[in-house]
C-alpha atoms as a PDB file:
ATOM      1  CA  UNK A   1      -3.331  -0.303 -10.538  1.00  0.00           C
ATOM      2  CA  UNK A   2      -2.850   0.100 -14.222  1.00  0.00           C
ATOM      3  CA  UNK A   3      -0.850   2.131 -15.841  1.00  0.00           C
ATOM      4  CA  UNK A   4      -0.550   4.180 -19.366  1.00  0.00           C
ATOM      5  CA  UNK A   5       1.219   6.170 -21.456  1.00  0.00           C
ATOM      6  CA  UNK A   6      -0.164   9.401 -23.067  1.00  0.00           C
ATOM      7  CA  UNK A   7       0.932  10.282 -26.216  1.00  0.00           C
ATOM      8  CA  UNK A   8       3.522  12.774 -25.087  1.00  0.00           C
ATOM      9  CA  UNK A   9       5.158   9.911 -22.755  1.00  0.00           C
ATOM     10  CA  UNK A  10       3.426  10.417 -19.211  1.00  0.00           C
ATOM     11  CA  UNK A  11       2.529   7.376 -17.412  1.00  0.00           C
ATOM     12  CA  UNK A  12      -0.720   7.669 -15.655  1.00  0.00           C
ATOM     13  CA  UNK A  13      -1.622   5.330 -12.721  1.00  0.00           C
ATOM     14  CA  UNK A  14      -5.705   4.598 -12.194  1.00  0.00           C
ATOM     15  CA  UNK A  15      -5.834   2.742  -9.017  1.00  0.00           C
ATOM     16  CA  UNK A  16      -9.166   1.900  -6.873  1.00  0.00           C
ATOM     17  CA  UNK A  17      -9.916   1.359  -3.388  1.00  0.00           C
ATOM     18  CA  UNK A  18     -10.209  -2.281  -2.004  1.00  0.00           C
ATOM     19  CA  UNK A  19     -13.802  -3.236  -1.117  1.00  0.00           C
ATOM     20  CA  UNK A  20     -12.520  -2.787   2.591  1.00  0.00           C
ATOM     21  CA  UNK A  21      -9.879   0.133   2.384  1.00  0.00           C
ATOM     22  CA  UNK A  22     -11.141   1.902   5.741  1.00  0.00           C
ATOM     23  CA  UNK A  23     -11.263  -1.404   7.758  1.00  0.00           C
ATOM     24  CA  UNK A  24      -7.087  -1.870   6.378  1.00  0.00           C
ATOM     25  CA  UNK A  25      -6.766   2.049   7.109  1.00  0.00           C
ATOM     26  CA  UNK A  26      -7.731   0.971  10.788  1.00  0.00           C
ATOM     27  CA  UNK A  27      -5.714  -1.976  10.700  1.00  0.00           C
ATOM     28  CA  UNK A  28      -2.765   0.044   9.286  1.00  0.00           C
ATOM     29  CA  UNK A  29      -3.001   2.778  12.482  1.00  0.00           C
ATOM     30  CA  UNK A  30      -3.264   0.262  14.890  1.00  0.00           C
ATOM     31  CA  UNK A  31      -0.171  -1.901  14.318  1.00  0.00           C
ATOM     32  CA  UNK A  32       1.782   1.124  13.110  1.00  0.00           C
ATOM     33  CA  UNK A  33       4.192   1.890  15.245  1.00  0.00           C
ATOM     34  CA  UNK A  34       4.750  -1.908  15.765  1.00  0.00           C
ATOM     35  CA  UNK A  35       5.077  -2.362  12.074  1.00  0.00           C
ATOM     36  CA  UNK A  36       8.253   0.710  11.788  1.00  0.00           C
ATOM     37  CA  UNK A  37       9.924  -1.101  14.909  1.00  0.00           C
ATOM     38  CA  UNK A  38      10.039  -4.199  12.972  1.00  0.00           C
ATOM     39  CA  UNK A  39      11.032  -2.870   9.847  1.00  0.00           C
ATOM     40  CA  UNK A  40      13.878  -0.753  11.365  1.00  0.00           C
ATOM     41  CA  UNK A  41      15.071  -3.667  12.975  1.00  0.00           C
ATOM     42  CA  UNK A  42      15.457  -5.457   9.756  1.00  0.00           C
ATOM     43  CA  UNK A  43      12.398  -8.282   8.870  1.00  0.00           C
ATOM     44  CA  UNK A  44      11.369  -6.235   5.866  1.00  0.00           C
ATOM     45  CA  UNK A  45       8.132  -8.469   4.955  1.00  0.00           C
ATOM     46  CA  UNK A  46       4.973  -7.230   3.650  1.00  0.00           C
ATOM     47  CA  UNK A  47       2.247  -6.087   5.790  1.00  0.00           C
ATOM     48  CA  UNK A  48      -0.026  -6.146   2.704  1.00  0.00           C
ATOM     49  CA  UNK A  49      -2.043  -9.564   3.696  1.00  0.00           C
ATOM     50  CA  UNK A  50      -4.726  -8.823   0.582  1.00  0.00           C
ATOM     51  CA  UNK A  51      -2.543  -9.293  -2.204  1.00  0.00           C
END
């Protein structure tokens, strides 16, 4: 992401997609309800293995 303030002081975000955003998105909804149980439970690590 980068971000940027207009003149009258609102910060924009311009983001892209990763190369591979639909094979995460898959990724993502498969370990999802495994992912909540384990942050619920305390281990509060990111999931985010591409940065």
């Amino acid at each position: 992401s980068v971000y940027v303030t207009d003149p009258n002081g609102l910060i924009l975000e311009f983001t892209r997609d990763h190369p591979e955003a639909d094979k995460i998105a898959r990724e993502r909804r498969a370990d999802a309800h495994q992912s909540l149980k384990r942050w619920l439970a305390g281990d509060h690590t990111s999931n985010n293995t591409y940065r």
